[in-house]
PDB file of N, CA and C in Angstrom:
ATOM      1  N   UNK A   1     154.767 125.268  85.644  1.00  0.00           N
ATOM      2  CA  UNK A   1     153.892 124.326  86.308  1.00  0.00           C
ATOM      3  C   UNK A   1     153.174 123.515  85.239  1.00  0.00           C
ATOM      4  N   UNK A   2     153.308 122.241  85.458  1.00  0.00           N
ATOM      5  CA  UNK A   2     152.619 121.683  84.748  1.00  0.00           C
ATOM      6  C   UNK A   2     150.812 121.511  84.594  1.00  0.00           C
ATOM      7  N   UNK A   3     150.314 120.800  83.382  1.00  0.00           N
ATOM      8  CA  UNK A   3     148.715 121.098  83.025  1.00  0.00           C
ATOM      9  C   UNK A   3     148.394 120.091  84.417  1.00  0.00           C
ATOM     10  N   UNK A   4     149.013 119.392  84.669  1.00  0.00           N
ATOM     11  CA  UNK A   4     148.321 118.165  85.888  1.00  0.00           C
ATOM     12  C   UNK A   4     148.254 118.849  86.754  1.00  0.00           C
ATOM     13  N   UNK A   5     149.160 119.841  87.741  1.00  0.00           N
ATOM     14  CA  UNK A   5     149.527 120.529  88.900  1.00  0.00           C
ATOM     15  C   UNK A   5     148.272 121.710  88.650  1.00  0.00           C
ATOM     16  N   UNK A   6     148.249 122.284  87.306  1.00  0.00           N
ATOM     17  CA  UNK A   6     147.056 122.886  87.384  1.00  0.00           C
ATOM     18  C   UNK A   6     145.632 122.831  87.779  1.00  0.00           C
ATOM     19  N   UNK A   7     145.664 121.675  86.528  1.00  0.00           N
ATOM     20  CA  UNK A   7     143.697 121.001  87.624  1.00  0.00           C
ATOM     21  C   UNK A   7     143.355 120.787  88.417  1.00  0.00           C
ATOM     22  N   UNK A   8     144.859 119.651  89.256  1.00  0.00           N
ATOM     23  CA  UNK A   8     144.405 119.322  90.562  1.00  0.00           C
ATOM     24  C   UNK A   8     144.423 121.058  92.173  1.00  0.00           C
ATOM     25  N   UNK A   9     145.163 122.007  91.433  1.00  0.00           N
ATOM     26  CA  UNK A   9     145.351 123.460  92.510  1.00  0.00           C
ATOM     27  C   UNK A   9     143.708 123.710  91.911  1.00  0.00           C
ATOM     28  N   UNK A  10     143.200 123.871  91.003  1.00  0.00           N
ATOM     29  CA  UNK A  10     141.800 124.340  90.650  1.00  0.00           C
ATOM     30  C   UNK A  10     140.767 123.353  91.441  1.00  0.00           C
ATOM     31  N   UNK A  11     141.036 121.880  91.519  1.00  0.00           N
ATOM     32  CA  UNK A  11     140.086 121.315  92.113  1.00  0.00           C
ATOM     33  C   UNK A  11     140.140 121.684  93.448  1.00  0.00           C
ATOM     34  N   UNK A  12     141.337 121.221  93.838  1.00  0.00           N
ATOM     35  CA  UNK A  12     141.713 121.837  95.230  1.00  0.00           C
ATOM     36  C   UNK A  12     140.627 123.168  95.765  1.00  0.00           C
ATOM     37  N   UNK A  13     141.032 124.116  94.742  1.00  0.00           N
ATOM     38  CA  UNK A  13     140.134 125.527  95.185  1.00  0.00           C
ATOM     39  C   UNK A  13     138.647 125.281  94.981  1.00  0.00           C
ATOM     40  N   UNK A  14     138.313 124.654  94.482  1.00  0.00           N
ATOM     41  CA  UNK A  14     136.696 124.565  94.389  1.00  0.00           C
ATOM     42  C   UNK A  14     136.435 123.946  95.422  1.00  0.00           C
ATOM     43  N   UNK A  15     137.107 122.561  95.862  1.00  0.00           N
ATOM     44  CA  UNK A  15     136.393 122.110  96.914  1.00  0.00           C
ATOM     45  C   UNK A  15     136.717 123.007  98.195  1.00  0.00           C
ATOM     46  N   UNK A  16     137.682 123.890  98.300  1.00  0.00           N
ATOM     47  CA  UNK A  16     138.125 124.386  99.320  1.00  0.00           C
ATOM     48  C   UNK A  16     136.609 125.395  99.733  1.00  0.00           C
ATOM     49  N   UNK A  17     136.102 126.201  98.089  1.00  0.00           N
ATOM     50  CA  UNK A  17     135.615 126.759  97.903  1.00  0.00           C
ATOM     51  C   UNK A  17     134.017 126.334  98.236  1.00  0.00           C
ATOM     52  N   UNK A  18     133.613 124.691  97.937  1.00  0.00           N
ATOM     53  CA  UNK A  18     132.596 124.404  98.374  1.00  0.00           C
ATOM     54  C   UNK A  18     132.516 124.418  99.606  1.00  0.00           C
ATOM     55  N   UNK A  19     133.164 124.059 100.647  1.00  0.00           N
ATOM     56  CA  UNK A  19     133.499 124.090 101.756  1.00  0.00           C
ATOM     57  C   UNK A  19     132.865 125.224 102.753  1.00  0.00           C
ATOM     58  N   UNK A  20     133.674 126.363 102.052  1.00  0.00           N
ATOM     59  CA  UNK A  20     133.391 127.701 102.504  1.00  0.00           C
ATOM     60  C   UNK A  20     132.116 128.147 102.425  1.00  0.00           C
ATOM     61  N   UNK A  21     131.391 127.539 101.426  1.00  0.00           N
ATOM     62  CA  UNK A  21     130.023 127.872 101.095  1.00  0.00           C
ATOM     63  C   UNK A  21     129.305 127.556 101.456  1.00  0.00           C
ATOM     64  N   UNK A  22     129.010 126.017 101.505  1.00  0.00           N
ATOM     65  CA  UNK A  22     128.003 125.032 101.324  1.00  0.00           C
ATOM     66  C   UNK A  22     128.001 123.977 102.848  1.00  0.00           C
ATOM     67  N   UNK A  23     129.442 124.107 103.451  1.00  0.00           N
ATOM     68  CA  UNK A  23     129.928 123.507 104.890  1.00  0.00           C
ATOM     69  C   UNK A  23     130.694 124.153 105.581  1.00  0.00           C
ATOM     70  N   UNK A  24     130.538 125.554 105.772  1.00  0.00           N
ATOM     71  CA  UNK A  24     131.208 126.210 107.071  1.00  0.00           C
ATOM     72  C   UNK A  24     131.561 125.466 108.271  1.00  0.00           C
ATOM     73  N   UNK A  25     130.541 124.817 109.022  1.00  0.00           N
ATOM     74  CA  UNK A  25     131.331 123.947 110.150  1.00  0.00           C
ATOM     75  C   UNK A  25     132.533 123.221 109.790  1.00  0.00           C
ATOM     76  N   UNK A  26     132.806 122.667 108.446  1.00  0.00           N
ATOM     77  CA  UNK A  26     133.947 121.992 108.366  1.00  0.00           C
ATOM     78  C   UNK A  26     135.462 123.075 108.314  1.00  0.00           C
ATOM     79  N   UNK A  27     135.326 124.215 107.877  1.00  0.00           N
ATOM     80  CA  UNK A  27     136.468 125.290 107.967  1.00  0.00           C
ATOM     81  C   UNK A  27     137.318 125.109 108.535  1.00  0.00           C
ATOM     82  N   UNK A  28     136.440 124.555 110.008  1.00  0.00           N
ATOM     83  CA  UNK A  28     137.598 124.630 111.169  1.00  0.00           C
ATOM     84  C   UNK A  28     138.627 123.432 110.870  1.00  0.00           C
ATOM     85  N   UNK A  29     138.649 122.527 109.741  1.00  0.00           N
ATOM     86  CA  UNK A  29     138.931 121.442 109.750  1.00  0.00           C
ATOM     87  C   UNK A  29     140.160 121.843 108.066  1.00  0.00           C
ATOM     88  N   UNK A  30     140.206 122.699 107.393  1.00  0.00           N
ATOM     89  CA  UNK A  30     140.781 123.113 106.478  1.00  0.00           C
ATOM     90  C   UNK A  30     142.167 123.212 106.969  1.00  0.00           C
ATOM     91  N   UNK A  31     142.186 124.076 108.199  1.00  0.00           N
ATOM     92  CA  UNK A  31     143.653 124.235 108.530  1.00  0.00           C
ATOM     93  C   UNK A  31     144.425 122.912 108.766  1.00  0.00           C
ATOM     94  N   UNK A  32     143.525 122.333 109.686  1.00  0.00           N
ATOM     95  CA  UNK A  32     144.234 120.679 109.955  1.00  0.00           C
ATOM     96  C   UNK A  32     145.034 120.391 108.706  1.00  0.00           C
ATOM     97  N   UNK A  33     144.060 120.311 107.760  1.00  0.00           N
ATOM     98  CA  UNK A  33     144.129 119.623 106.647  1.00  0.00           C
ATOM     99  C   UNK A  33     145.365 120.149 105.575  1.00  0.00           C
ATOM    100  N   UNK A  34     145.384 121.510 105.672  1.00  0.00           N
ATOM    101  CA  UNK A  34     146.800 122.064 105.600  1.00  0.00           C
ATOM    102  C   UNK A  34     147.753 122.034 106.269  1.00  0.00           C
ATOM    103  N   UNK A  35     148.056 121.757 107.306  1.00  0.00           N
ATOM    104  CA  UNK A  35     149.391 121.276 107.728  1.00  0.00           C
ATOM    105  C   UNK A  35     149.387 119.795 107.598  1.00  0.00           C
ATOM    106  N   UNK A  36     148.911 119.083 106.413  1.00  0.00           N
ATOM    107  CA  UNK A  36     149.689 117.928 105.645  1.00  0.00           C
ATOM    108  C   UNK A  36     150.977 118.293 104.670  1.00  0.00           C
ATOM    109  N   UNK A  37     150.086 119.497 104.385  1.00  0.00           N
ATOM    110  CA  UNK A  37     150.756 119.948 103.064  1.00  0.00           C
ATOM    111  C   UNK A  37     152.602 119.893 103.520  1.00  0.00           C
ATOM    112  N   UNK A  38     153.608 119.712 102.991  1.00  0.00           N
ATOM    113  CA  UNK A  38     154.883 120.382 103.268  1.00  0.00           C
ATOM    114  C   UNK A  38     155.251 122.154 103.390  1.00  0.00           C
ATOM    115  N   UNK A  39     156.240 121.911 104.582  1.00  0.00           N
ATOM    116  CA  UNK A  39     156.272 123.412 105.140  1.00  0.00           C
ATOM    117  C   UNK A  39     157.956 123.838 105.136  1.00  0.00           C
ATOM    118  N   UNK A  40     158.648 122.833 104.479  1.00  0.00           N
ATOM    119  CA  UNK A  40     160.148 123.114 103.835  1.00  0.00           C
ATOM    120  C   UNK A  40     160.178 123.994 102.999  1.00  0.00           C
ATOM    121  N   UNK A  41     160.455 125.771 103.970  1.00  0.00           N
ATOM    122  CA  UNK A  41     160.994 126.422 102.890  1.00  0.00           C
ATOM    123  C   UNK A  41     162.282 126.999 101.998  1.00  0.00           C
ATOM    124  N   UNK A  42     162.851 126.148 102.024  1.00  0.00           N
ATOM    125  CA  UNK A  42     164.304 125.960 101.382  1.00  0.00           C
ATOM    126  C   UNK A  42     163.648 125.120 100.095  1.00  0.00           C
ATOM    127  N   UNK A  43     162.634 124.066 100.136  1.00  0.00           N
ATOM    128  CA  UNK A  43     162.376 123.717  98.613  1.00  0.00           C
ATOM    129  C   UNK A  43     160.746 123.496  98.850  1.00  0.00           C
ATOM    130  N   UNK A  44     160.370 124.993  98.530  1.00  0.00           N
ATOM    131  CA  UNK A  44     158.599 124.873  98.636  1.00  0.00           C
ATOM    132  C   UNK A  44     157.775 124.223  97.599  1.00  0.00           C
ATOM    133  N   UNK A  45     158.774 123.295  96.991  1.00  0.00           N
ATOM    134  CA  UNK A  45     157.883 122.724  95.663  1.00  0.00           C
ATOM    135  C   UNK A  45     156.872 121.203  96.284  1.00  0.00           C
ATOM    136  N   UNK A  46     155.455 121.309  95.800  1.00  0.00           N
ATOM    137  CA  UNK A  46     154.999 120.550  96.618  1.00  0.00           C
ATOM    138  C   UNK A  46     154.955 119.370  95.380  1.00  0.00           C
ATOM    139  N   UNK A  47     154.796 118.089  95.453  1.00  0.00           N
ATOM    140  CA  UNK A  47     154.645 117.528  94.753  1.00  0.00           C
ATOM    141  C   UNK A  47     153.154 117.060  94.050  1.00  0.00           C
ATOM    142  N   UNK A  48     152.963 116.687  92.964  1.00  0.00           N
ATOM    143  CA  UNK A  48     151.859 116.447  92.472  1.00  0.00           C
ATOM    144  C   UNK A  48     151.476 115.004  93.563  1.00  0.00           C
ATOM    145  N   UNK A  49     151.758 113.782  93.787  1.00  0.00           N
ATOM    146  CA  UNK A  49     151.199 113.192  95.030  1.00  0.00           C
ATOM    147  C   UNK A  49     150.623 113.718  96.127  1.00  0.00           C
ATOM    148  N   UNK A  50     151.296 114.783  96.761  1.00  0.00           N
ATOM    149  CA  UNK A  50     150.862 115.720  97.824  1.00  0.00           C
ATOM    150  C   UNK A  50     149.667 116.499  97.543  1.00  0.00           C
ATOM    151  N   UNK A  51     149.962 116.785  96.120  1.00  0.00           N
ATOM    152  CA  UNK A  51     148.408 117.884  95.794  1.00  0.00           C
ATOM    153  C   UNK A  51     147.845 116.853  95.641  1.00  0.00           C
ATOM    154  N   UNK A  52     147.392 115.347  95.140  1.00  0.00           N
ATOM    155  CA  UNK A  52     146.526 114.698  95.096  1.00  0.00           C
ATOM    156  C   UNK A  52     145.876 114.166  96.650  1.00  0.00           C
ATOM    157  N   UNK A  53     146.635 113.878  97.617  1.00  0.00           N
ATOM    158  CA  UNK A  53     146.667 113.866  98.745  1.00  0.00           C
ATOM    159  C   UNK A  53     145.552 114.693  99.500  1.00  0.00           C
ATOM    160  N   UNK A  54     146.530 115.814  99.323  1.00  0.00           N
ATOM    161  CA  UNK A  54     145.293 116.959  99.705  1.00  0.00           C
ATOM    162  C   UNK A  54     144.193 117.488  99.388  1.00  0.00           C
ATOM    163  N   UNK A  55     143.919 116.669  97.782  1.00  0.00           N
ATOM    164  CA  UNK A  55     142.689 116.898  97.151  1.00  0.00           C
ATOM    165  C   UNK A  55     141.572 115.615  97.518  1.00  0.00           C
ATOM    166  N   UNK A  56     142.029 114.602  97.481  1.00  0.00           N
ATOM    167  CA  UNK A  56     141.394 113.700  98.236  1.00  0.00           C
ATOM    168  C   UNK A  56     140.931 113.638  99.591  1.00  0.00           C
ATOM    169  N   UNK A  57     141.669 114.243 100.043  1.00  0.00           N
ATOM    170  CA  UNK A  57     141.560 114.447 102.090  1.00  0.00           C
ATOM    171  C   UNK A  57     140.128 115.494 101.847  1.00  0.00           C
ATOM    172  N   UNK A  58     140.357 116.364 100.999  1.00  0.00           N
ATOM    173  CA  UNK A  58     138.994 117.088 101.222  1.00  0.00           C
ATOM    174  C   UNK A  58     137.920 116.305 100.117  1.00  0.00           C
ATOM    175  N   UNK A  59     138.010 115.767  99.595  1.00  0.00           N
ATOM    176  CA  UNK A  59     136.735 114.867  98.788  1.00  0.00           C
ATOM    177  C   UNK A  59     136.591 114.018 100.124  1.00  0.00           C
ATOM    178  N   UNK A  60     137.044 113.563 100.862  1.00  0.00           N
ATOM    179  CA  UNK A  60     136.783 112.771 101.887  1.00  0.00           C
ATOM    180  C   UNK A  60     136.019 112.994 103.088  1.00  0.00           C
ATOM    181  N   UNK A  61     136.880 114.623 103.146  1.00  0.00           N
ATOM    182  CA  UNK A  61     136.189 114.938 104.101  1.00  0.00           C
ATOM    183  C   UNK A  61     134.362 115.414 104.188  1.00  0.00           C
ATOM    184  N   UNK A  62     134.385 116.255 102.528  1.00  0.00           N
ATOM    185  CA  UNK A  62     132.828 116.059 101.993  1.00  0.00           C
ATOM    186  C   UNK A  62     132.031 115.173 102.021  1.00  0.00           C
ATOM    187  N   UNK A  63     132.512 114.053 101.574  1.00  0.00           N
ATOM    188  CA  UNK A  63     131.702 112.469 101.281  1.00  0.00           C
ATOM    189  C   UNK A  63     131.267 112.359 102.591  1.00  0.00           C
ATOM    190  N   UNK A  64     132.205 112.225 103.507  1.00  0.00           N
ATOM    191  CA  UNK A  64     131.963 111.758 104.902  1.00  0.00           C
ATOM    192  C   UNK A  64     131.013 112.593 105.814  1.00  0.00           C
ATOM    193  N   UNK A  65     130.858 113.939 105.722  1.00  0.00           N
ATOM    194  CA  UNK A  65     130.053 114.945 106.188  1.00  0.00           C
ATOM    195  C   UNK A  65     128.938 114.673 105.568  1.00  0.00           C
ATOM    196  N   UNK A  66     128.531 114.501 104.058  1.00  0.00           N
ATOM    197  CA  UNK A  66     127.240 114.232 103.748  1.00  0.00           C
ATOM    198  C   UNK A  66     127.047 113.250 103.931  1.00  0.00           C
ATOM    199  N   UNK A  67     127.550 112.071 104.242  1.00  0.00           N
ATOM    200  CA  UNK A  67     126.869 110.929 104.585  1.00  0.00           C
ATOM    201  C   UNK A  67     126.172 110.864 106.304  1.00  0.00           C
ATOM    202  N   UNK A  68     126.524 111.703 106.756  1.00  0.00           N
ATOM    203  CA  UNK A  68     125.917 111.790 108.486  1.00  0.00           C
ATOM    204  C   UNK A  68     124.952 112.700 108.173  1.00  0.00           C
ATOM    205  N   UNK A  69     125.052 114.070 107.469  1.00  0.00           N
ATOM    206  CA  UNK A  69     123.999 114.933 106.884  1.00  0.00           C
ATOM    207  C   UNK A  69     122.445 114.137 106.985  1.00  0.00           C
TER     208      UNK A  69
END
């Protein structure tokens, strides 16, 4: 795995992780947000676009929750 695929699975987990912490009501909204992800398991390789994808969808979804906050 490459150093890029790394940071962005670590950011991924932190915000997943802020989430869990800091915005429980949004949880219910994690799963959604995982079935973007690809679910082909004959080639489970996700692409680095996709992890950016999904790392953005949840910066988005933060931004957007604290801004009604």
């Amino acid at each position: 795995m490459e150093q890029k695929e790394l940071n962005i699975l670590n950011e991924i987990s932190n915000l997943t992780r802020t989430i869990e912490e800091e915005y429980p009501e949004l949880e219910k909204y994690l799963d959604e947000s995982r079935s973007t992800l690809p679910k082909d398991n004959a080639n489970p390789k996700v692409s680095i676009k996709e992890l950016q994808n999904y790392r953005d969808s949840l910066q988005n979804m933060i931004a957007k929750y604290r801004e009604k906050g």
